[in-house]
C-alpha atoms as a PDB file:
ATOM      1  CA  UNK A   1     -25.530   9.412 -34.121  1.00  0.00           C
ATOM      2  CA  UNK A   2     -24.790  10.470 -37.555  1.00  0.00           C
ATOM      3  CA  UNK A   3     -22.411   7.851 -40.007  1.00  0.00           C
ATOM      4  CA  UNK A   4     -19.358   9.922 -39.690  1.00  0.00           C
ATOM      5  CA  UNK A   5     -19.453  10.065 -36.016  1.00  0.00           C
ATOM      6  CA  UNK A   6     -19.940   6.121 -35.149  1.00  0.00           C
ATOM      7  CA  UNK A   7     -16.269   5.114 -35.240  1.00  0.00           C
ATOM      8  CA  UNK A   8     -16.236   7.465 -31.741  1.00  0.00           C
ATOM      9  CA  UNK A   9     -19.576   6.611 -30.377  1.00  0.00           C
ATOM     10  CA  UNK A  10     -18.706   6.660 -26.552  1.00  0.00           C
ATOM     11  CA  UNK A  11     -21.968   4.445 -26.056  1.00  0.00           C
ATOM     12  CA  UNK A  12     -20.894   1.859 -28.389  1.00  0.00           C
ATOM     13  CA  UNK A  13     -17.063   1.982 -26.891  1.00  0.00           C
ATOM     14  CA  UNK A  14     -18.022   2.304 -23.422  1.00  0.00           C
ATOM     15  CA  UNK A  15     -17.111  -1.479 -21.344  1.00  0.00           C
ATOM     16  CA  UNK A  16     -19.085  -2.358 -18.389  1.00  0.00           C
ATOM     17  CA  UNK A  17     -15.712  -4.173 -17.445  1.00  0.00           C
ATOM     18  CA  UNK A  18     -13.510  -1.777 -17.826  1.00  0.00           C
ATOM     19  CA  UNK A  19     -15.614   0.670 -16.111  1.00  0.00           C
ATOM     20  CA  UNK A  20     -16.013  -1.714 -12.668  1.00  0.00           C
ATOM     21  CA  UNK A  21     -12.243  -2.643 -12.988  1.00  0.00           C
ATOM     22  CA  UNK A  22     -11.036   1.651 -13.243  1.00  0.00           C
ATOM     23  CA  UNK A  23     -13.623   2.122 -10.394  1.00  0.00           C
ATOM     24  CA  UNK A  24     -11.937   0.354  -8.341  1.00  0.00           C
ATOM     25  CA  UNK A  25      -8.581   1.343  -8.889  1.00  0.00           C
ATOM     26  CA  UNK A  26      -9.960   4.907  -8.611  1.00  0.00           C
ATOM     27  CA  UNK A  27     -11.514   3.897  -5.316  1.00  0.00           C
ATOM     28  CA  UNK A  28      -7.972   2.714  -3.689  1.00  0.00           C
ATOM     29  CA  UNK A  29      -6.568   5.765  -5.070  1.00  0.00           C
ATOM     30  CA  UNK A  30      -8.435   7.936  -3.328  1.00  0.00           C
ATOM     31  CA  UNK A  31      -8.395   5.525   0.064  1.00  0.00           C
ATOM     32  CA  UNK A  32      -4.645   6.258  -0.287  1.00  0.00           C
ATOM     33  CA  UNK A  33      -4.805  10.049  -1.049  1.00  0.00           C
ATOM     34  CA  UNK A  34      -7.449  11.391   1.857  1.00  0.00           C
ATOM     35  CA  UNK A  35      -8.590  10.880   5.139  1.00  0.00           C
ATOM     36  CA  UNK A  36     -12.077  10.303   4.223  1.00  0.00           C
ATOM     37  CA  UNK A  37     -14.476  10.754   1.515  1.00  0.00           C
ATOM     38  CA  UNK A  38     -17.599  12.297   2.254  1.00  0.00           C
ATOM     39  CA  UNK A  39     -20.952  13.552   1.094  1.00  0.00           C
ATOM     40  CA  UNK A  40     -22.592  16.398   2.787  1.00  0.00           C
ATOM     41  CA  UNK A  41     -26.048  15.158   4.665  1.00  0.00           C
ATOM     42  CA  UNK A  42     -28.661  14.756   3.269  1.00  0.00           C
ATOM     43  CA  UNK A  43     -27.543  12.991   0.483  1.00  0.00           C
ATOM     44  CA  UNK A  44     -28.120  12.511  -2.781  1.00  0.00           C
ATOM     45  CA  UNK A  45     -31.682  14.318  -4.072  1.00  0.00           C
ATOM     46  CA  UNK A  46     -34.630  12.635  -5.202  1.00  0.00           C
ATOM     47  CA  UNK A  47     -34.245  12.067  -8.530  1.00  0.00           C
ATOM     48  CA  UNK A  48     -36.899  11.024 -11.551  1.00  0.00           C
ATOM     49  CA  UNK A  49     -35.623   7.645 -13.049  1.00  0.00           C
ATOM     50  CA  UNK A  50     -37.495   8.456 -16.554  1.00  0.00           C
ATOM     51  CA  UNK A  51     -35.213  11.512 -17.368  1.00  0.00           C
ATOM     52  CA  UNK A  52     -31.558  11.204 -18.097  1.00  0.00           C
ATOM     53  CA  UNK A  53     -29.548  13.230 -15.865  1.00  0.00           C
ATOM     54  CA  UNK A  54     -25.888  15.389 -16.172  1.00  0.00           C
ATOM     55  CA  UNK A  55     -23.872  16.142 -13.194  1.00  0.00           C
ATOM     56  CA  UNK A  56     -22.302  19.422 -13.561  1.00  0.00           C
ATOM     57  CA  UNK A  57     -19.962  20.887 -10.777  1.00  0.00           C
ATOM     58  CA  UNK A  58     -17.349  23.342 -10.057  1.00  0.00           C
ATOM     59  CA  UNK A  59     -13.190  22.408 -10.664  1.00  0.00           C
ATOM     60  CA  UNK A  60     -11.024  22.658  -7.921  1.00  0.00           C
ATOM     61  CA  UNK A  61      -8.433  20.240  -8.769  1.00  0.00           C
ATOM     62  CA  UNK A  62      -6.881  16.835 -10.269  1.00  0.00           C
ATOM     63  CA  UNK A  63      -8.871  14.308  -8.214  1.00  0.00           C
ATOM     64  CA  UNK A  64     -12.317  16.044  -9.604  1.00  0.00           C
ATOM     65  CA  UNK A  65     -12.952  12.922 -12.410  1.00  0.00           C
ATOM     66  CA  UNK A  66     -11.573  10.284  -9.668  1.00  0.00           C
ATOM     67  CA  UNK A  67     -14.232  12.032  -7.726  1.00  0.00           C
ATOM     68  CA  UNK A  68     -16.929  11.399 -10.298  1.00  0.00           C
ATOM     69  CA  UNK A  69     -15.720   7.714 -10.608  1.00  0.00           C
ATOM     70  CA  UNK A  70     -16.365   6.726  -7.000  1.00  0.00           C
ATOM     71  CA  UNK A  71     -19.464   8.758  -7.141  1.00  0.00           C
ATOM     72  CA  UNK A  72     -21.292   7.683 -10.059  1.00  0.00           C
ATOM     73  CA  UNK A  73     -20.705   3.790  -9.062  1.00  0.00           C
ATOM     74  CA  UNK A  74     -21.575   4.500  -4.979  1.00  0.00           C
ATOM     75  CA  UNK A  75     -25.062   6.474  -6.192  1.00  0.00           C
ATOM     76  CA  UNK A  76     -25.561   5.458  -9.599  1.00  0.00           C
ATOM     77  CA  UNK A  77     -24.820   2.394 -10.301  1.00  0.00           C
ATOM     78  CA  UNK A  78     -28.044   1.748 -12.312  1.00  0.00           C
ATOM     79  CA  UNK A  79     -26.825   4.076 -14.605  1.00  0.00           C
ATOM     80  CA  UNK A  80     -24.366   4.419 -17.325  1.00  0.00           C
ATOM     81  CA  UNK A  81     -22.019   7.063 -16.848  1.00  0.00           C
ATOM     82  CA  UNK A  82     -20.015   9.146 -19.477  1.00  0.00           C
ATOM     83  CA  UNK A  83     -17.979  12.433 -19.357  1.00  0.00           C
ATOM     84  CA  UNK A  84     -16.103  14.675 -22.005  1.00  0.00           C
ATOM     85  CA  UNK A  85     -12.570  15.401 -22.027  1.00  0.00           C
ATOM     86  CA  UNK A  86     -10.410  17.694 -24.180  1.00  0.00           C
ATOM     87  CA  UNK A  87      -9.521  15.417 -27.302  1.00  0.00           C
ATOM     88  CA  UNK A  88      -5.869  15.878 -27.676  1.00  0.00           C
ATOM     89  CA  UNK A  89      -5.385  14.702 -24.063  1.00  0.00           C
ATOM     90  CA  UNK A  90      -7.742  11.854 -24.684  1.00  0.00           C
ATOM     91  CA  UNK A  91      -5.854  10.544 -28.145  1.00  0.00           C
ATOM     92  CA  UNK A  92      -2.734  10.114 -25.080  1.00  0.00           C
ATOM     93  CA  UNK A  93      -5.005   8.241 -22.995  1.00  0.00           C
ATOM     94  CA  UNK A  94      -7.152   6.263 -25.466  1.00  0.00           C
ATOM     95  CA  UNK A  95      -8.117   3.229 -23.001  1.00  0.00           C
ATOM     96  CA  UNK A  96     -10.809   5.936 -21.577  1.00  0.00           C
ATOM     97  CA  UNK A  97     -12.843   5.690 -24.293  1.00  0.00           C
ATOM     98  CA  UNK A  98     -13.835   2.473 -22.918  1.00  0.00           C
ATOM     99  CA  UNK A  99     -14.983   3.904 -19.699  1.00  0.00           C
ATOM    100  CA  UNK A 100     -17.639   6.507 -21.473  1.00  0.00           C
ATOM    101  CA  UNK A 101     -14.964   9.354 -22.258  1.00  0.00           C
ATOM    102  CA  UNK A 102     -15.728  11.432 -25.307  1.00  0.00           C
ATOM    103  CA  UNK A 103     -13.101  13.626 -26.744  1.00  0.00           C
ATOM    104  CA  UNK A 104     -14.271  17.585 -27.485  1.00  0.00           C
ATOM    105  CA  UNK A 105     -12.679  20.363 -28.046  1.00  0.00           C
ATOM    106  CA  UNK A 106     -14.392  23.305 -27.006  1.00  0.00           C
ATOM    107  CA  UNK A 107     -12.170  26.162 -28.712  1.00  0.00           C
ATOM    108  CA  UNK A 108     -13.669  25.763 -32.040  1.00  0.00           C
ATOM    109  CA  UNK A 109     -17.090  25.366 -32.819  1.00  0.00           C
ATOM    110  CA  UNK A 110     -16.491  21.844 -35.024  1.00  0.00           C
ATOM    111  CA  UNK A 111     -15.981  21.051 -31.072  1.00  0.00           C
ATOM    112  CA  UNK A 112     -18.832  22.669 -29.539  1.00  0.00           C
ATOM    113  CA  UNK A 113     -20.959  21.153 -32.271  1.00  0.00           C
ATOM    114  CA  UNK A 114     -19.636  17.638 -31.105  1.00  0.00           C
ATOM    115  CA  UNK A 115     -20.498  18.142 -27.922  1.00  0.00           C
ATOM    116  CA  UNK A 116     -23.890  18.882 -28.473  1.00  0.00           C
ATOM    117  CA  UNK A 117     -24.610  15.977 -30.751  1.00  0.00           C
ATOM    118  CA  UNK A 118     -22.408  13.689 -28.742  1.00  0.00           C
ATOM    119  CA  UNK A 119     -24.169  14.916 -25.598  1.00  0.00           C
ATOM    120  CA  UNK A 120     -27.818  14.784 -27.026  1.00  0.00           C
ATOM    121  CA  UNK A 121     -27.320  11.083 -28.283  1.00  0.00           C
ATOM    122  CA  UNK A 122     -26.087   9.787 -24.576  1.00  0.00           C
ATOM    123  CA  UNK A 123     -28.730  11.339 -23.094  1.00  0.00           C
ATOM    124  CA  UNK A 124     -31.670  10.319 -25.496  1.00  0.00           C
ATOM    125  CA  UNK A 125     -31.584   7.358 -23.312  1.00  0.00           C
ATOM    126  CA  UNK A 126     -32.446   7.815 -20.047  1.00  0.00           C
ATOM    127  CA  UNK A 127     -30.574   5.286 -18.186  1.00  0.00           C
ATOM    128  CA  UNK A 128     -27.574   7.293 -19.213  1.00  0.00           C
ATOM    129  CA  UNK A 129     -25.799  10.178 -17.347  1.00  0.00           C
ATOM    130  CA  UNK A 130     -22.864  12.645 -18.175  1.00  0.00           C
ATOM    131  CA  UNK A 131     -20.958  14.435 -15.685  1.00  0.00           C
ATOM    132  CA  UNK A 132     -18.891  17.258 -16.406  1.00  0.00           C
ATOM    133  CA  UNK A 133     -16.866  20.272 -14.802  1.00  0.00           C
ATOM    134  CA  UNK A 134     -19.119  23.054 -16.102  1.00  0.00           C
ATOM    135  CA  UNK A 135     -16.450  25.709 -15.449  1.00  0.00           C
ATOM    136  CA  UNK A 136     -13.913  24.407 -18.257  1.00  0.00           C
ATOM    137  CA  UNK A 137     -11.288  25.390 -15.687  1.00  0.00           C
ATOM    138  CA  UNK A 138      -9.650  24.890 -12.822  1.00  0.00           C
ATOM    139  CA  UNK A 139     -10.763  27.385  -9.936  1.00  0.00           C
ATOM    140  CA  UNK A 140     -10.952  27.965  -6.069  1.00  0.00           C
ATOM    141  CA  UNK A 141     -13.662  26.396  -4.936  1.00  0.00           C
ATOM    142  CA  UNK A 142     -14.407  29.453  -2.856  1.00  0.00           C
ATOM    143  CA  UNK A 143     -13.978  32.345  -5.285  1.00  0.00           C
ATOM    144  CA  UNK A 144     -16.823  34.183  -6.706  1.00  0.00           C
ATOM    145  CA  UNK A 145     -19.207  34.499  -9.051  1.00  0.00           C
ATOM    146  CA  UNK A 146     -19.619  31.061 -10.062  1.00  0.00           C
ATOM    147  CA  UNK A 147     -19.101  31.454 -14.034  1.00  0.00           C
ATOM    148  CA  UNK A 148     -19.564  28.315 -16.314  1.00  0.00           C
ATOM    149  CA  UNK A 149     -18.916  27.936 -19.785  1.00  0.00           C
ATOM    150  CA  UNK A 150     -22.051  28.006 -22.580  1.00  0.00           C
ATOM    151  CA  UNK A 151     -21.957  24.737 -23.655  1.00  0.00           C
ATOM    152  CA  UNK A 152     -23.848  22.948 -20.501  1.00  0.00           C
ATOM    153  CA  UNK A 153     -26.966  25.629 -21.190  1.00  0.00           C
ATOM    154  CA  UNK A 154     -27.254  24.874 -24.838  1.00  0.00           C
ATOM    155  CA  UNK A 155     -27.509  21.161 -24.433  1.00  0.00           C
ATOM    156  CA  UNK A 156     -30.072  21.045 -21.382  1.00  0.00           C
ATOM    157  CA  UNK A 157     -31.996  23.404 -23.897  1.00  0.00           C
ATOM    158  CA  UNK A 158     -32.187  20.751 -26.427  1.00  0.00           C
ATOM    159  CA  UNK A 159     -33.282  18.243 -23.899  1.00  0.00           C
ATOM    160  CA  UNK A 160     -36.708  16.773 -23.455  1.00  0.00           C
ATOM    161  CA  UNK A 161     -37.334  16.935 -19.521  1.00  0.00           C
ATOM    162  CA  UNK A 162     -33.389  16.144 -18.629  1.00  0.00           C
ATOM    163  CA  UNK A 163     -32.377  16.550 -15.141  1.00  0.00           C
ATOM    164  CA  UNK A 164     -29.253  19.077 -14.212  1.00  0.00           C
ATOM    165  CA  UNK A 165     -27.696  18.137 -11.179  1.00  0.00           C
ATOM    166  CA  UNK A 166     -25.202  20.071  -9.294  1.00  0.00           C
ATOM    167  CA  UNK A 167     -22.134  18.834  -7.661  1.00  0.00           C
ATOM    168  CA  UNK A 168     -19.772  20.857  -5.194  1.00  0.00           C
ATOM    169  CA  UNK A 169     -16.492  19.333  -4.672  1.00  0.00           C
ATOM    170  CA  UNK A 170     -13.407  20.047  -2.033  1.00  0.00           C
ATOM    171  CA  UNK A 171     -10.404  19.153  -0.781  1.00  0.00           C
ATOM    172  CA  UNK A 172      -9.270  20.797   2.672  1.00  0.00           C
ATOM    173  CA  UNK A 173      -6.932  19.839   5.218  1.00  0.00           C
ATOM    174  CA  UNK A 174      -8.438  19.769   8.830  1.00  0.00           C
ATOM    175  CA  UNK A 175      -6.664  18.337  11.412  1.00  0.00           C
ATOM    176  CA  UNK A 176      -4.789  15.476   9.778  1.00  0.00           C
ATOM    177  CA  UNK A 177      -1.648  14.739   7.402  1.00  0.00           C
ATOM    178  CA  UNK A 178      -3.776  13.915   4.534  1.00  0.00           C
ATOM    179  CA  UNK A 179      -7.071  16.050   3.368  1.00  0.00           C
ATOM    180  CA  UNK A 180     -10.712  14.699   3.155  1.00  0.00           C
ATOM    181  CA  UNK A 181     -12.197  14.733  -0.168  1.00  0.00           C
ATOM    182  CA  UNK A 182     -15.911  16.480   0.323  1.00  0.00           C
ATOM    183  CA  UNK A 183     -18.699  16.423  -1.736  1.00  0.00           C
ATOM    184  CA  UNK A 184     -22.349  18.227  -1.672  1.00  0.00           C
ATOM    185  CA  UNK A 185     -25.568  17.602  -4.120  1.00  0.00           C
ATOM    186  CA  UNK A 186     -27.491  20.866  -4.372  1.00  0.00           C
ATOM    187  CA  UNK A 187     -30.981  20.455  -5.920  1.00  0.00           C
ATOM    188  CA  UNK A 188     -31.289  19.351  -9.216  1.00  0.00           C
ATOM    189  CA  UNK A 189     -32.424  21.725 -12.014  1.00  0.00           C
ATOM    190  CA  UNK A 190     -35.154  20.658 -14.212  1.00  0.00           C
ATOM    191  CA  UNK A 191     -37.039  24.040 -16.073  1.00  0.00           C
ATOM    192  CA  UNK A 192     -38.150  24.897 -19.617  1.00  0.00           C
ATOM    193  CA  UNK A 193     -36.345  27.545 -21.656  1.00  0.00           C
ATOM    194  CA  UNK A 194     -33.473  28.770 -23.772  1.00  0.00           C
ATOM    195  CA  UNK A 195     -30.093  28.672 -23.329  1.00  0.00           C
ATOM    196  CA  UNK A 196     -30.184  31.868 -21.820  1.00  0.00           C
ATOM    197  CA  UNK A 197     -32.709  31.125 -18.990  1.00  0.00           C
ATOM    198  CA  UNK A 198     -30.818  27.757 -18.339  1.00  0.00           C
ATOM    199  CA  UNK A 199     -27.173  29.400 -17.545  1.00  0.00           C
ATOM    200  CA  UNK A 200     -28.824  31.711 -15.207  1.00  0.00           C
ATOM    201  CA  UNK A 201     -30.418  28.712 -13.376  1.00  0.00           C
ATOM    202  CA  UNK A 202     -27.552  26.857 -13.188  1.00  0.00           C
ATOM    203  CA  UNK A 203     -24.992  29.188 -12.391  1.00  0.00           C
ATOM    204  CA  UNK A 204     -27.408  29.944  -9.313  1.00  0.00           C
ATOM    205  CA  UNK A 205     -27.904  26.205  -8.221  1.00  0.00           C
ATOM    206  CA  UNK A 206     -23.862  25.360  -8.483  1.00  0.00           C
ATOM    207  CA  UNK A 207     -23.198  28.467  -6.584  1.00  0.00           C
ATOM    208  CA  UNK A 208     -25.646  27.529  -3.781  1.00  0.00           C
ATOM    209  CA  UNK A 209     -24.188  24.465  -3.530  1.00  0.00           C
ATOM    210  CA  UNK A 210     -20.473  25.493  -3.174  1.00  0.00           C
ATOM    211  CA  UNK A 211     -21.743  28.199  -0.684  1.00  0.00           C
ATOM    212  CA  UNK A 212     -23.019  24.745   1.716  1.00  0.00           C
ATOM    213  CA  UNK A 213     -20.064  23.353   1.398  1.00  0.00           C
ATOM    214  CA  UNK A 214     -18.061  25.719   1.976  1.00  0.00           C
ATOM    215  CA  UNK A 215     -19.748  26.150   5.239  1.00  0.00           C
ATOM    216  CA  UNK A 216     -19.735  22.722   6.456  1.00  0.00           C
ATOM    217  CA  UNK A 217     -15.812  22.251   5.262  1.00  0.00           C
ATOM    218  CA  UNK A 218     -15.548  25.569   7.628  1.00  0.00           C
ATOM    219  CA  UNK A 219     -17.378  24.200  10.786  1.00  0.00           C
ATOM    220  CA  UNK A 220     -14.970  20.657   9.916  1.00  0.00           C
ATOM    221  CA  UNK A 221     -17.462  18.545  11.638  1.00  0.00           C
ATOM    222  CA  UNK A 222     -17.541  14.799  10.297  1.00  0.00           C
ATOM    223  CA  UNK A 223     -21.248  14.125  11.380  1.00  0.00           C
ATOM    224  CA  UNK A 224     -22.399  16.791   8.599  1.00  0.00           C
ATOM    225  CA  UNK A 225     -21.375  13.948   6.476  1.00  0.00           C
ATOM    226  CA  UNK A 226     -22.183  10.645   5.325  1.00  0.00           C
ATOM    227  CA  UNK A 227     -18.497   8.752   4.384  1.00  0.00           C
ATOM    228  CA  UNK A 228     -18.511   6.929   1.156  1.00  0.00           C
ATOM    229  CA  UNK A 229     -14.891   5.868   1.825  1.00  0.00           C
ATOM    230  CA  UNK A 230     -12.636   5.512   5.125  1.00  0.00           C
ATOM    231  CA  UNK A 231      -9.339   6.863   3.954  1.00  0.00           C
ATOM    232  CA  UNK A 232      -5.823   6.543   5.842  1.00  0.00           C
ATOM    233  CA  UNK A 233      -5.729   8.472   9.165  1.00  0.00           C
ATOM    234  CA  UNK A 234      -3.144   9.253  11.920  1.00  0.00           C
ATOM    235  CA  UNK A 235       0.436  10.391  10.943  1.00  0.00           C
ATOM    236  CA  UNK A 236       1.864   7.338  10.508  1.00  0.00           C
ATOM    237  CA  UNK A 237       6.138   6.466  10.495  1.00  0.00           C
ATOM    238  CA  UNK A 238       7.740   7.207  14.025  1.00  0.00           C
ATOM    239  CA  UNK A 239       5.724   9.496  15.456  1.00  0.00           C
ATOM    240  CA  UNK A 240       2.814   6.908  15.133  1.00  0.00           C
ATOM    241  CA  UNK A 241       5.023   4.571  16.616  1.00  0.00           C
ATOM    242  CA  UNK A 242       5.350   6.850  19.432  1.00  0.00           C
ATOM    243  CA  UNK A 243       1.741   7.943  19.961  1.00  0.00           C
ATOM    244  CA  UNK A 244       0.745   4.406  20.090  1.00  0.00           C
ATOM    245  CA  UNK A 245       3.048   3.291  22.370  1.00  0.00           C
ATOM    246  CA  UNK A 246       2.537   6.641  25.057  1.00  0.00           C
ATOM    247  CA  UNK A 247      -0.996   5.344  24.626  1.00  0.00           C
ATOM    248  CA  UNK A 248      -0.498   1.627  25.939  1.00  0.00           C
ATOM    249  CA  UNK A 249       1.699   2.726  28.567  1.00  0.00           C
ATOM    250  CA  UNK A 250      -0.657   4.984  30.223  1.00  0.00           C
ATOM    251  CA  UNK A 251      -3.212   2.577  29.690  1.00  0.00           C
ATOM    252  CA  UNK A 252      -5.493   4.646  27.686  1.00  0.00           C
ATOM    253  CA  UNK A 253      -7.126   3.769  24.081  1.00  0.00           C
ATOM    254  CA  UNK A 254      -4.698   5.140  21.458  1.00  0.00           C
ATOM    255  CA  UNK A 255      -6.692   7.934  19.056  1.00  0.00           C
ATOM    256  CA  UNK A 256      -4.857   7.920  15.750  1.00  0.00           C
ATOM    257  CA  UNK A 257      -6.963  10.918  14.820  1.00  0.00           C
ATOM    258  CA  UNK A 258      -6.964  14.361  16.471  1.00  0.00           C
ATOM    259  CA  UNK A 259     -11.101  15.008  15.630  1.00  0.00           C
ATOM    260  CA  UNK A 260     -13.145  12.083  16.560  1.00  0.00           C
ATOM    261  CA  UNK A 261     -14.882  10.678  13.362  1.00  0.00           C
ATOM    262  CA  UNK A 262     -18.429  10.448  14.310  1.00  0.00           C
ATOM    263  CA  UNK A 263     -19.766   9.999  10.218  1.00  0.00           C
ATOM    264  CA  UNK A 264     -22.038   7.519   9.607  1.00  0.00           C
ATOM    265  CA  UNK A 265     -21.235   5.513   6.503  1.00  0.00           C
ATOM    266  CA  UNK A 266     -23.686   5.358   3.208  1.00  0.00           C
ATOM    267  CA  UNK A 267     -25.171   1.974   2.941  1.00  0.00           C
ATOM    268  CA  UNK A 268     -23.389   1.446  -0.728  1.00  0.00           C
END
C-alpha cells in the first residue's frame, strides 16, 4: 500500500487471535438466535486456490456479517478473511480492525478510491478473501431486480484472474419460535472485461442465486440443506414443560420440533 495509507493497513492490523476468539462468539450468537444454520446443497463451489476470491451477496438484515463470520471460518479457514465497513461506524467499533475490517466511505470518491486500493492490496495475495454486501443497503431478499452498487465491478476489473463469488442469505420463520439462518453459493464469476461487463455478470449470478433460495426457503425442507450449526429448537418455558411431559405419559418419544430435521451436517 502506499506510505500514507499503512497506519490502516487491515492486513497488517488483522489478528489471527482475535479473529478465532470473535468467531466463536459469533458462532454462539447465532446458536442462540436461530433454529439452525444452513447451506443450501450442494455446497460450496469448486474453487481455484491460486486466485484470491471476494464474496459478494445480497443484505437482508443485521446478522448478514455474523453470517460471514461463521462462514468464512466453516469453508475457509485456509484463508484470510477481510470485509469493509462504513468508517464512521468503524472509528465506534475500533477492535474490528483487528479482525480484517477496513473503514470506507463510499459517498465521496476519496472513499471509493480507498476502496479500490485497499481492496486491490488484500487481494494481490491470493490466500486472502473479502466479503462484502454488494448492495450497500439493506433490502428484501426477495424483491427485484437485484441492483448492486459500482464499486464491486471496478475492483474485479482491476484484478488479475480474481474469483467473484456469490452469496444469498435469509432469515425466515418456518415452523418454529426462532428462524433458521439460510445460506446458498451460486457459481462463482471469473470473466475478462470492464467494469461495465462485470456488473452485468454479477448482478445476474447474485440474482440467480437469491432466486434458489428463495425456492428452497419456500418448499422449507431441511434435507435441501447441509447444517453448519444446530441452533435452539422447540418453544421452550411452560409449554415445553407441558409437551414433554404429554409425551412421557403417553409413552411416546417427545418431538421438540414440529418439522422433523432430516439435514445432514457439513463435516467442518
Amino acid at each position: 500500500m502506499p506510505q500514507g495509507d499503512i497506519a490502516d493497513d487491515p492486513v497488517a492490523l488483522r489478528s489471527d487471535r482475535m479473529c478465532r476468539f470473535f468467531t466463536g462468539v459469533m458462532r454462539r450468537q447465532m446458536m442462540r438466535g436461530f433454529r439452525a444454520v444452513r447451506l443450501l446443497k450442494p455446497g460450496l463451489p469448486d474453487l481455484p486456490e491460486d486466485a484470491p476470491v471476494v464474496v459478494y451477496s445480497n443484505h437482508p438484515g443485521w446478522w448478514d456479517p455474523v453470517f460471514y463470520i461463521v462462514l468464512q471460518r466453516t469453508f475457509f479457514a485456509d484463508r484470510e478473511g477481510y470485509g469493509p465497513m462504513e468508517a464512521e461506524a468503524l472509528e465506534r467499533y475500533g477492535f474490528m480492525k483487528r479482525i480484517g475490517i477496513f473503514g470506507v466511505d463510499a459517498e465521496t470518491r476519496a472513499g471509493a478510491a480507498r476502496f479500490l486500493r485497499v481492496g486491490t492490496h488484500i487481494l494481490s495475495d491470493p490466500k486472502r478473501m473479502v466479503w462484502m454486501t454488494a448492495q450497500g443497503r439493506f433490502a428484501d431478499p426477495r424483491a427485484r431486480p437485484v441492483a448492486m452498487r459500482p464499486g464491486l465491478s471496478h475492483l474485479m476489473a482491476r484484478l488479475e484472474g480474481a474469483v467473484a463469488l456469490p452469496l444469498a442469505m435469509e432469515y425466515p420463520f418456518w415452523s418454529e419460535k426462532r428462524p433458521e439462518a439460510l445460506a446458498a453459493f451460486g457459481t462463482p464469476v471469473r470473466i475478462g472485461g470492464n467494469a461495465k461487463a462485470w456488473q452485468a455478470a454479477l448482478e445476474d449470478a447474485l440474482t440467480e442465486t437469491q432466486d434458489r433460495l428463495a425456492a428452497a426457503a419456500i418448499a422449507r425442507d431441511p434435507a435441501a440443506f447441509y447444517r453448519v450449526i444446530g441452533g435452539r429448537s422447540g418453544v421452550g418455558g411452560i409449554y415445553g414443560m407441558w409437551s414433554r411431559g404429554r409425551a412421557w405419559i403417553g409413552g411416546h418419544r417427545y418431538q421438540s420440533d414440529h418439522l422433523s430435521d432430516d439435514t445432514t451436517d457439513t463435516t467442518n
